[in-house]
Protein backbone atom coordinates (compact mmCIF):
# COMPACT_ATOMS: atom_id res chain seq x y z
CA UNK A 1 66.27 72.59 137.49
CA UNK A 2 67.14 71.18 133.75
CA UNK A 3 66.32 73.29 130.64
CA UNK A 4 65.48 70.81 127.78
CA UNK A 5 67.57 71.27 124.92
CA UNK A 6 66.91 74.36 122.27
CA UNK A 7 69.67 72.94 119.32
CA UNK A 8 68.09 74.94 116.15
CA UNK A 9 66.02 77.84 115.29
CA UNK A 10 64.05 79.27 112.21
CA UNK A 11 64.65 82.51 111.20
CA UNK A 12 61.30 84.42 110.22
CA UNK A 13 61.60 85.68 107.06
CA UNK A 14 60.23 89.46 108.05
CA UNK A 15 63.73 89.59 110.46
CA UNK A 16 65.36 92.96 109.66
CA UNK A 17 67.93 93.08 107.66
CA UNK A 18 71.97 93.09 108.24
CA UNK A 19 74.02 95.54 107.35
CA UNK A 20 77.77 96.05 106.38
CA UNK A 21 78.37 99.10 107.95
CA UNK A 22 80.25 98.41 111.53
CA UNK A 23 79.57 102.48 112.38
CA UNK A 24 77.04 101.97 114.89
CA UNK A 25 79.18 99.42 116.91
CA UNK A 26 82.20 101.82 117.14
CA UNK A 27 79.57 104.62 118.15
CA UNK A 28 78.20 102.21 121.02
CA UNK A 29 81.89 102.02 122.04
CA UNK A 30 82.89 105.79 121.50
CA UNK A 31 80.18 106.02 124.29
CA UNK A 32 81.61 103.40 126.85
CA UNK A 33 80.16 101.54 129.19
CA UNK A 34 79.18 98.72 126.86
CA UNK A 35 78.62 94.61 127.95
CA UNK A 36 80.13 92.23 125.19
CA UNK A 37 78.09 88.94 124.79
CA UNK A 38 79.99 86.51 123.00
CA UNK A 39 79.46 82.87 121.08
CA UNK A 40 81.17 80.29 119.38
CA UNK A 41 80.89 82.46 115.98
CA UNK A 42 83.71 84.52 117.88
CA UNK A 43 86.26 81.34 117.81
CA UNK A 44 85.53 80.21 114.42
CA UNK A 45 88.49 81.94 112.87
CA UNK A 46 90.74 80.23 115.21
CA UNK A 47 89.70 76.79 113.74
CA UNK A 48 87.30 76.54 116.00
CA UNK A 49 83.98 75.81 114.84
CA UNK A 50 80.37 76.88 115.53
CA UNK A 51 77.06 75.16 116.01
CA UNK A 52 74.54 77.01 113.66
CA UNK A 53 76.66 79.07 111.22
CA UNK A 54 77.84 77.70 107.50
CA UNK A 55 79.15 74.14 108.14
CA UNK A 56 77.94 74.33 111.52
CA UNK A 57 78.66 71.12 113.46
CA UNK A 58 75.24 70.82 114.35
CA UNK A 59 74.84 69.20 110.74
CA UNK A 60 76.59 66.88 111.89
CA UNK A 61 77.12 66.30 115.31
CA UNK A 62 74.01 66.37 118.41
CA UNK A 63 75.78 67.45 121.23
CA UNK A 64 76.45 65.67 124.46
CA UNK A 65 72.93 66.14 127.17
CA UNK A 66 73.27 66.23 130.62
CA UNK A 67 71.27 63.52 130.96
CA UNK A 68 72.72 60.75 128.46
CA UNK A 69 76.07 62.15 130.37
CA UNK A 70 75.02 60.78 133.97
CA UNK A 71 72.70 58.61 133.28
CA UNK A 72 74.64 55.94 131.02
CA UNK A 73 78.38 55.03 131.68
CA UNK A 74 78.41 54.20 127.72
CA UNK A 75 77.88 57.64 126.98
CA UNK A 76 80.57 58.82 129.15
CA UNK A 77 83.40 55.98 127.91
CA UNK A 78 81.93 57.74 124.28
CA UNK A 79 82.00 61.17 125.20
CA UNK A 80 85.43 61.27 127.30
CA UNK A 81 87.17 59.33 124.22
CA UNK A 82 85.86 62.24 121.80
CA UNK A 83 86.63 65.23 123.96
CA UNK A 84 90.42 64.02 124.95
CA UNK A 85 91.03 63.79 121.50
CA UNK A 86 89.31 67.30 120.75
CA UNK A 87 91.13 68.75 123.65
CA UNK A 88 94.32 68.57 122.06
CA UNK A 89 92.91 70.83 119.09
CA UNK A 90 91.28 72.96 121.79
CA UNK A 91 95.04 73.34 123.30
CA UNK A 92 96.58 74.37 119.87
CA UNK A 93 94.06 77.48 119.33
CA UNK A 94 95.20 80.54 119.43
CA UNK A 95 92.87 84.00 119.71
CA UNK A 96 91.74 85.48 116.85
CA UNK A 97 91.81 89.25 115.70
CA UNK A 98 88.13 89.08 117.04
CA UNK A 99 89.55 88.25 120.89
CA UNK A 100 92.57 90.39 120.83
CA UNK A 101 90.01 93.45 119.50
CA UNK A 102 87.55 92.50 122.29
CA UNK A 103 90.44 92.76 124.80
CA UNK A 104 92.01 95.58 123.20
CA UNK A 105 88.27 97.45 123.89
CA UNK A 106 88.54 96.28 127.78
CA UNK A 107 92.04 98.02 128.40
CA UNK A 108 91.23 101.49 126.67
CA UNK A 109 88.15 101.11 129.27
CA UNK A 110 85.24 101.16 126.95
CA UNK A 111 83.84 98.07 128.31
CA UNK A 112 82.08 97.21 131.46
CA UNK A 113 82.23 92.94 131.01
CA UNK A 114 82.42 90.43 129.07
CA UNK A 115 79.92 87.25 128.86
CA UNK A 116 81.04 84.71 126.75
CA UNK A 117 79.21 81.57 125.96
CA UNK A 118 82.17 79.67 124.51
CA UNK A 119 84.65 77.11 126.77
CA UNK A 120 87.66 77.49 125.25
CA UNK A 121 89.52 80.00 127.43
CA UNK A 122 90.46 82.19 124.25
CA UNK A 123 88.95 85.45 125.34
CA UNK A 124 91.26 85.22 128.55
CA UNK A 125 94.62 83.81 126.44
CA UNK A 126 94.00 87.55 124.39
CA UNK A 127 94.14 89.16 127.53
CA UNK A 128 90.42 90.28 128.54
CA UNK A 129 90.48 89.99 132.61
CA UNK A 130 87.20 89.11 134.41
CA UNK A 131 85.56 87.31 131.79
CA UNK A 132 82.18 85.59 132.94
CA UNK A 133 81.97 81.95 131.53
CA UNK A 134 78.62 81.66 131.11
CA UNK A 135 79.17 78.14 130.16
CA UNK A 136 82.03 77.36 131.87
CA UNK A 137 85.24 76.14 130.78
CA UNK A 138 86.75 72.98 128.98
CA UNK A 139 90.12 73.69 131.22
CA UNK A 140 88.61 72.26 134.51
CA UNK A 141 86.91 69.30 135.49
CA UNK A 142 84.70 68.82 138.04
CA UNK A 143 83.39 65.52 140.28
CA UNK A 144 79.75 64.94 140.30
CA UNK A 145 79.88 63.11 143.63
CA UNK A 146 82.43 65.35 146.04
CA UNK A 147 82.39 68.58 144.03
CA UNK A 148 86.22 68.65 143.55
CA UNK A 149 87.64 70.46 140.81
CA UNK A 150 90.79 69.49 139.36
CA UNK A 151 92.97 71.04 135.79
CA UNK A 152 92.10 69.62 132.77
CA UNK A 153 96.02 69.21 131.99
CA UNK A 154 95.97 66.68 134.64
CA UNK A 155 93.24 64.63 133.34
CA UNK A 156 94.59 64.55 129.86
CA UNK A 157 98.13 62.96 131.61
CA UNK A 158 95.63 60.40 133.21
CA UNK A 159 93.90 59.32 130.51
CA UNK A 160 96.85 59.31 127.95
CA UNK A 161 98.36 56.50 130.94
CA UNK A 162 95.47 54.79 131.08
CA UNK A 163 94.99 54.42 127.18
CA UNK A 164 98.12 54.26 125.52
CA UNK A 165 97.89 54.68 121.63
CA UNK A 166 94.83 55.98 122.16
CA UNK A 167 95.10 58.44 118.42
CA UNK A 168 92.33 57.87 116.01
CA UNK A 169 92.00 60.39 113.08
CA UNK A 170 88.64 62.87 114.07
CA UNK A 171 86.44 63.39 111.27
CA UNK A 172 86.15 66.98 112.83
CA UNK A 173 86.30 68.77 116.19
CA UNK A 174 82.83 70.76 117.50
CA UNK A 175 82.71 73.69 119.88
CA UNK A 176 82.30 71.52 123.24
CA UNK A 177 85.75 70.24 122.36
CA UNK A 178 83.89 66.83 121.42
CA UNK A 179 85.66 65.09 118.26
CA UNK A 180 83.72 63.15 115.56
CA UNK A 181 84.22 59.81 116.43
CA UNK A 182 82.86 56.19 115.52
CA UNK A 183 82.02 53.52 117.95
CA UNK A 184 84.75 51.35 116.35
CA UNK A 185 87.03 54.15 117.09
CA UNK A 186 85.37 54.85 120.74
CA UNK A 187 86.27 51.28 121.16
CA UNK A 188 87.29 50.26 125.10
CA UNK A 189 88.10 53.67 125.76
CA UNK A 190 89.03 53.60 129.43
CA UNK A 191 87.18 56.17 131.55
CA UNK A 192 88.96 57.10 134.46
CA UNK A 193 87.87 58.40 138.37
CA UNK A 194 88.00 60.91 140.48
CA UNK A 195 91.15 60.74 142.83
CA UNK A 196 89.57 62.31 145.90
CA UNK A 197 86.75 59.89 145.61
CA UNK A 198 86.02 57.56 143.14
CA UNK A 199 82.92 59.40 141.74
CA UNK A 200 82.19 60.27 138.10
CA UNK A 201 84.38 63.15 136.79
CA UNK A 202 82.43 65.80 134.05
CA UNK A 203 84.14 68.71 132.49
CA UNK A 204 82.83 71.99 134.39
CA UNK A 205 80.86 72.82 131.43
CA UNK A 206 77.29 73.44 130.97
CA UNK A 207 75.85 70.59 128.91
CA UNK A 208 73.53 70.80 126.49
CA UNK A 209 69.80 70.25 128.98
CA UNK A 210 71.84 71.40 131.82
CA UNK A 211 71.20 74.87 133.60
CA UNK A 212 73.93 77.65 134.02
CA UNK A 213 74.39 77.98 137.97
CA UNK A 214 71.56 81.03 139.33
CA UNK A 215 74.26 82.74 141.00
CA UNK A 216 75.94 83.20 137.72
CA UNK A 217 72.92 84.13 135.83
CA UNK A 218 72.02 86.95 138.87
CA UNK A 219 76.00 87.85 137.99
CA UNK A 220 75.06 88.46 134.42
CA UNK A 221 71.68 90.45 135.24
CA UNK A 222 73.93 92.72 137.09
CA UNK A 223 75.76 93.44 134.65
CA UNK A 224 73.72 94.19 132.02
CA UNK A 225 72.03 96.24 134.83
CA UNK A 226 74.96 98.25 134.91
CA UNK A 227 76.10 98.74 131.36
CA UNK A 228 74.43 101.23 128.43
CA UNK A 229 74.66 98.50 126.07
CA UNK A 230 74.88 95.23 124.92
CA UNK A 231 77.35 94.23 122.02
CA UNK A 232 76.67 90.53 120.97
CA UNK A 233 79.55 89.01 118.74
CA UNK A 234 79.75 85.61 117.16
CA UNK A 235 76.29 83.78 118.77
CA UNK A 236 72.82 82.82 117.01
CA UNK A 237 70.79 83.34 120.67
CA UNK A 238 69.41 80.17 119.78
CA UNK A 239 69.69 79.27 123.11
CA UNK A 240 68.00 80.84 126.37
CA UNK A 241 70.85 80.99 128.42
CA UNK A 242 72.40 83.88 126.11
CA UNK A 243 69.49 85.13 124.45
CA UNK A 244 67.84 86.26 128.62
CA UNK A 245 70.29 88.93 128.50
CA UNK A 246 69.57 90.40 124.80
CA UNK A 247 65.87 90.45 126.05
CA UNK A 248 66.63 91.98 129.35
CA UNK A 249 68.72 94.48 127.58
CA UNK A 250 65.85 95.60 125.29
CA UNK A 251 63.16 95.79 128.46
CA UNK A 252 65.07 98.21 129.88
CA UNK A 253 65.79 100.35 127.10
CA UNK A 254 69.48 99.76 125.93
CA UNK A 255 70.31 99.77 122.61
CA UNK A 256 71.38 96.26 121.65
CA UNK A 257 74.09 95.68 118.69
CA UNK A 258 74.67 92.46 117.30
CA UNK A 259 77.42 91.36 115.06
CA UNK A 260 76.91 88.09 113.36
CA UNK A 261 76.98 87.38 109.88
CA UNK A 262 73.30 84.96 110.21
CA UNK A 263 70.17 86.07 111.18
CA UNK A 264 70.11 85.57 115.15
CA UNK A 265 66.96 84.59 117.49
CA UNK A 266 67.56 88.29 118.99
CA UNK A 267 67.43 90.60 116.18
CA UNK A 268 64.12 92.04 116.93
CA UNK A 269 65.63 93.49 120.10
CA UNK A 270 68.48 94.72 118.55
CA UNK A 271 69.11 98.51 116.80
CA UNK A 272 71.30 96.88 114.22
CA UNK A 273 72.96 93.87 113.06
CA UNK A 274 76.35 93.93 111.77
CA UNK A 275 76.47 91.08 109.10
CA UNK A 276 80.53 91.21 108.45
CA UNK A 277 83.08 88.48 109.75
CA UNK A 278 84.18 89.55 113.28
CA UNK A 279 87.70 89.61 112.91
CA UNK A 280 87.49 92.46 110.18
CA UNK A 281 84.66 93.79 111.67
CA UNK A 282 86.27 94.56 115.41
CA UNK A 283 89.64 95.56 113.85
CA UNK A 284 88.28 98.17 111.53
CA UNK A 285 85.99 99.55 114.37
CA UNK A 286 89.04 99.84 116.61
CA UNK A 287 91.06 101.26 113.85
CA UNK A 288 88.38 103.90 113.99
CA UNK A 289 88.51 104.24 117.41
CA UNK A 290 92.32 104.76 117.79
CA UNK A 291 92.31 101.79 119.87
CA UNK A 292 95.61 99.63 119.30
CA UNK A 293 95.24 96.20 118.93
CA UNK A 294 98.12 93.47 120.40
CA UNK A 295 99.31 90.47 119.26
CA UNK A 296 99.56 87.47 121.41
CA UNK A 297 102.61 85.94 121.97
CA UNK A 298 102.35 82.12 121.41
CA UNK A 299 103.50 80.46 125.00
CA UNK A 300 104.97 77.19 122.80
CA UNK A 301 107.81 80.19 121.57
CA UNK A 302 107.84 82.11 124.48
């Protein structure tokens, strides 16, 4: 089953307000046991950016569909040429105080899991174990005709080989790792195949009109089951995939925070709305908490 493509919402303009005071987050953790949702608003101060916020690629940029992907070798040639170039930004970002906070939560044990949206592998490089990629991940690629899954590392090697001097100047990088790129730039980009098979290789992402995998939407529903709240950080809901959990949260009666400085599609499910940048916000709840925060050691200086 396909979901068709949700890329923008409205805000109404009778959403509750936002507020600047992080307390009730840090009470929500005080109490344990909370579920951390997170989007692409939580990578944006890694030089990442996100969809829907301020400067938001989606001014700019429609995302890559699940359809256009297999159906049209064009829009693969376009879309591979774009996201090597984006992955080598992708493999230069580094967690943000917002990450290292979230993982800094999960070792003192005041979290029960951690849903993220994003695909950039930055929760795990700031050290949060058992993180559920809702979405999947921009590190591993997967073949749509014999299922194998290969490193994105190696991929990168292949298509560097196979289209040398391939280094155009992006006019900007978007969440999906996709770079802004012309068709003169695109140019004769040269795609290249699975080695098991032959078949069409895809990065194991969920594309935009593309459904997250059942068993890892039951995963999630568990989850929530089993936590006493839900802390989103860093995501609009715009989308379903995200925004079933906020909802499921709020039917059975746990208290839903949401930290995000924009109005989101969830807030009339939340208790409260945090509307502070996330870095500042996490580290001045955890400073609250007692809960140290570490640094991450870069692995190019390691």
């Amino acid at each position: 089953m396909r979901m068709r493509p949700t890329l923008s919402w409205t805000p109404d303009a009778d959403l509750p307000p936002g507020t600047t005071d992080p307390a009730p987050v840090a009470e929500a953790l005080r109490a344990g046991r909370v579920l951390v949702l997170s989007g692409a608003g939580m990578s944006t101060e890694s030089g990442i950016p996100d969809y829907r916020g301020e400067g938001g690629s989606l001014s700019r940029h429609t995302p890559m569909t699940y359809q256009d992907f297999t159906g049209s070798p064009q829009a693969r040639r376009r879309y591979w040429a774009r996201s090597h170039l984006g992955w080598r930004t992708f493999g230069r970002a580094r967690p943000n105080a917002g990450h290292r906070s979230v993982a800094a939560f999960g070792r003192d044990g005041l979290l029960t899991g951690l849903i993220t949206q994003n695909v950039d592998g930055l929760h795990q490089a700031a050290g949060s174990e058992d993180a559920v990629e809702l979405h999947g991940s921009l590190s591993r690629v997967v073949c749509l005709s014999c299922g194998a899954l290969s490193r994105r590392r190696e991929l990168a090697l292949r298509l560097e080989e196979a289209n040398a001097g391939f280094s155009p100047v992006a006019a900007g990088i978007n969440p999906d790792g996709d770079a802004d790129l012309s068709d003169e730039q695109v140019g004769d980009f040269r795609v290249v195949p699975c080695t098991v098979c032959g078949g069409v290789l895809k990065p194991d992402v969920v594309f935009f009109g593309e459904a997250v995998p059942p068993q890892r939407v039951e995963h999630c529903r568990a989850l929530v089951r089993e936590a006493a709240s839900l802390l989103v950080l860093g995501s609009s809901l715009t989308v379903m995939s995200g925004l079933r959990f906020v909802r499921q949260a709020a039917r059975e009666g746990k208290p839903v925070l949401i930290v995000n400085r924009d109005p989101t599609r969830g807030d009339r499910e939340a208790v409260t709305r945090v509307a502070l940048p996330l870095g500042a916000a996490l580290t001045t709840v955890a400073d609250r908490l007692g809960v140290p925060v570490q640094d991450v050691q870069d692995p190019a200086t390691a």
